[in-house]
Protein backbone atom coordinates (compact mmCIF):
# COMPACT_ATOMS: atom_id res chain seq x y z
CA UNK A 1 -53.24 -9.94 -2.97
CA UNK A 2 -56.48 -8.60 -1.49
CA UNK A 3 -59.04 -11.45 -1.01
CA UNK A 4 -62.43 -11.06 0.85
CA UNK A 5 -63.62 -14.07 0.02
CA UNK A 6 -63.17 -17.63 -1.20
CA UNK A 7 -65.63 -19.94 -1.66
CA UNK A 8 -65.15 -23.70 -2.18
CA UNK A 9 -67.40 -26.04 -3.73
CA UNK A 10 -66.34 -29.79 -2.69
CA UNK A 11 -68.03 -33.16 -1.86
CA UNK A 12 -65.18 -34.36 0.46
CA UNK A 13 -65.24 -32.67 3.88
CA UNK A 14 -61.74 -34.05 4.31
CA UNK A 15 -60.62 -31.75 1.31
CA UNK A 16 -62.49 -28.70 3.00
CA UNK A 17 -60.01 -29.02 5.90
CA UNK A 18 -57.44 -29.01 3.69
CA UNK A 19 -58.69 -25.95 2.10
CA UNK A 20 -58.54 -24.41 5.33
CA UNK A 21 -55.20 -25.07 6.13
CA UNK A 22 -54.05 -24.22 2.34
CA UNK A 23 -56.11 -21.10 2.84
CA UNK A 24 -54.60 -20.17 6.30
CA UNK A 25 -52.51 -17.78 4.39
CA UNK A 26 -55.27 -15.36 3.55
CA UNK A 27 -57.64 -15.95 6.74
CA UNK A 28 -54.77 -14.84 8.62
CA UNK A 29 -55.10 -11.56 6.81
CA UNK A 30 -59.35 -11.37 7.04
CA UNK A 31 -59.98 -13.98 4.02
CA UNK A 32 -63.81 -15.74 4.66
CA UNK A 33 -63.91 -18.82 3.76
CA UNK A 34 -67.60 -20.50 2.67
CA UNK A 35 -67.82 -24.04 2.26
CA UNK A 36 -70.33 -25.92 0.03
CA UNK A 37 -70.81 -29.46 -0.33
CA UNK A 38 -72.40 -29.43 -3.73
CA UNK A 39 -73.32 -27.01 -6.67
CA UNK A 40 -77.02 -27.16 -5.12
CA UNK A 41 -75.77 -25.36 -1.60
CA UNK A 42 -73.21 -23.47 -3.50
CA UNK A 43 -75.72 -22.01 -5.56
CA UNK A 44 -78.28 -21.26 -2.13
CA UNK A 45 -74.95 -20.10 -0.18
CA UNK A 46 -74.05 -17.57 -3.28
CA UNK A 47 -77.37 -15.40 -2.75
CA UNK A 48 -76.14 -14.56 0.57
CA UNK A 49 -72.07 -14.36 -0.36
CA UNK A 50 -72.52 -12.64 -3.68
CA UNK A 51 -69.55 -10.93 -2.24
CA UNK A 52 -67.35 -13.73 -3.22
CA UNK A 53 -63.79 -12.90 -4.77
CA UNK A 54 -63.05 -16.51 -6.28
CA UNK A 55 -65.17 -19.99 -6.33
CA UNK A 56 -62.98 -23.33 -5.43
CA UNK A 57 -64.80 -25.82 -7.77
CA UNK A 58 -65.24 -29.80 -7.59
CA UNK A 59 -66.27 -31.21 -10.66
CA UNK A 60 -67.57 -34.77 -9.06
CA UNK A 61 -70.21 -34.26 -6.61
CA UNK A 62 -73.75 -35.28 -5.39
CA UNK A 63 -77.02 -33.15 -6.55
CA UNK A 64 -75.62 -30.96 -8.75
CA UNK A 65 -71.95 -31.55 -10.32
CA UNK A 66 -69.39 -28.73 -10.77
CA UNK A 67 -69.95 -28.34 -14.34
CA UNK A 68 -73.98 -27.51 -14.04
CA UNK A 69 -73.00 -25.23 -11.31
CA UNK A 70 -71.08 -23.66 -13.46
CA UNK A 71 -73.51 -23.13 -15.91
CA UNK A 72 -76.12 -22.31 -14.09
CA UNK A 73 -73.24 -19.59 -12.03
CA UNK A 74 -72.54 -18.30 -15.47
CA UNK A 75 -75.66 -17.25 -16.69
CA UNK A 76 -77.01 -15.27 -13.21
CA UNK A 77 -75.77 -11.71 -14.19
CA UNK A 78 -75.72 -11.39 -10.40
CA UNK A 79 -72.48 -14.27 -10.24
CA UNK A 80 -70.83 -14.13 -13.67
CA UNK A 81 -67.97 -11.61 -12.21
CA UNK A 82 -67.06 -14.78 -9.71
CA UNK A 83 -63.71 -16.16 -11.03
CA UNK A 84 -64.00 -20.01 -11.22
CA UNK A 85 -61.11 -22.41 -10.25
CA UNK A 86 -61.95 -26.21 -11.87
CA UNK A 87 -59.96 -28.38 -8.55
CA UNK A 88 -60.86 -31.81 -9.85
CA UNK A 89 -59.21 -36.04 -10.34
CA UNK A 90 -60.41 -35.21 -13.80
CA UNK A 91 -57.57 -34.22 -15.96
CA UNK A 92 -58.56 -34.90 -19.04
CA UNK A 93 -57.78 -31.84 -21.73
CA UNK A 94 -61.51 -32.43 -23.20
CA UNK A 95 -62.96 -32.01 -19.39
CA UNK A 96 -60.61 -28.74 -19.16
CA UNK A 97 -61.67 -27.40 -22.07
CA UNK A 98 -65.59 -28.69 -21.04
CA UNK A 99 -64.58 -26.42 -17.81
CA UNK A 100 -63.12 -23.28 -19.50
CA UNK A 101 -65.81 -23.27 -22.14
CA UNK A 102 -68.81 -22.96 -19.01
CA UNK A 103 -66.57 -19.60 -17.90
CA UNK A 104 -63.44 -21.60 -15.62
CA UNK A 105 -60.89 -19.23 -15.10
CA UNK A 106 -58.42 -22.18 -14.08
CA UNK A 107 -57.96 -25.59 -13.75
CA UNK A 108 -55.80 -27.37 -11.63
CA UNK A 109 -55.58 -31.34 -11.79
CA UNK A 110 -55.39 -33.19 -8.42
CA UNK A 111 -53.83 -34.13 -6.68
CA UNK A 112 -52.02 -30.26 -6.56
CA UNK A 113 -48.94 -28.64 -4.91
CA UNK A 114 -50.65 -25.10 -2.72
CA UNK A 115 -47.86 -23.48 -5.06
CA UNK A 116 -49.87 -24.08 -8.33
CA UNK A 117 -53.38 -23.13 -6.97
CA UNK A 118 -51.89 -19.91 -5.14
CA UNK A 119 -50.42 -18.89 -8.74
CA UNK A 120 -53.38 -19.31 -10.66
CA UNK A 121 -55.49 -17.33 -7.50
CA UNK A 122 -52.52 -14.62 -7.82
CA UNK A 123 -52.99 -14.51 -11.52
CA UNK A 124 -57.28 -14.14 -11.97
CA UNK A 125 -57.63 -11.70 -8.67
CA UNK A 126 -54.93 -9.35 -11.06
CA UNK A 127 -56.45 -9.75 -13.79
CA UNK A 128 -60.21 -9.26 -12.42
CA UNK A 129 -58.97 -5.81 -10.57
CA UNK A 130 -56.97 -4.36 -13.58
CA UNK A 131 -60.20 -5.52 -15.67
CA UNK A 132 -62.44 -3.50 -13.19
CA UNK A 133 -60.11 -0.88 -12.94
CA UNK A 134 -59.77 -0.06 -16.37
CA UNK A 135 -64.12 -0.25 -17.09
CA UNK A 136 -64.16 1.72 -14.24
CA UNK A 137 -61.81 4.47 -15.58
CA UNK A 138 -63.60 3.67 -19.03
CA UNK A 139 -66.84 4.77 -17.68
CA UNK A 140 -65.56 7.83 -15.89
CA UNK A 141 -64.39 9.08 -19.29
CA UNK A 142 -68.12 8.59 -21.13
CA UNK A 143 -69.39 10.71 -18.28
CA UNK A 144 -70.21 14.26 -19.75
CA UNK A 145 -69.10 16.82 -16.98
């Protein structure tokens, strides 16, 4: 799996060095990882990274929670391609649903075996490149020659 770049959105800077150690797997093999404390910064940092492969999402945080970052993601043309992972203590069905209804991809309640969130990563990136491939290749066949 081919990953340039992971972003992830979380309050606790304890969880972002966990991140990096679950995520040692991929920087090993070139993976970036950007780290945001809040939607807000997540938001600023995606301007700059608008080359990000898949968005690590908090739901609980200061200035801007993970659900109005998701919104407000969503509905930039420029970031709605970003797969969204909900990582969150809530695990409520009615807060996953809340999540996959903004544009989640996944959801994964936690706390979370590495297993589990390397699945569901596994599972969008696929999904996202046979997706692009196949507009791609439906494009190339509208072109007149």
């Amino acid at each position: 799996m081919n990953i340039g770049k992971i972003m992830v959105v979380e309050d606790s800077e304890l969880l972002h060095r966990m991140y990096d150690l679950i995520f040692m797997r991929y920087t090993r093999n070139g993976t970036h990882i950007v780290h945001s404390l809040n939607g807000r910064e997540a938001l600023n940092q995606l301007n700059s990274h608008a080359d990000t492969d898949i968005i690590i999402l908090d739901i609980n945080m200061p200035v801007m929670s993970g659900l109005e970052f998701l919104h407000h993601c969503k509905s930039e043309n420029v970031f709605r391609h970003i797969p969204v992972i909900i990582v969150s203590t809530e695990g409520k069905e009615e807060d996953t649903l809340r999540g996959l209804r903004f544009g989640a991809k996944g959801y994964v309640t936690k706390p979370f075996q590495p297993q589990d969130l390397y699945k569901i990563m596994e599972d969008i990136i696929t999904m996202t490149a046979g997706a692009r491939a196949k507009n791609s290749k439906a494009l190339f066949e509208t072109i007149p020659i």
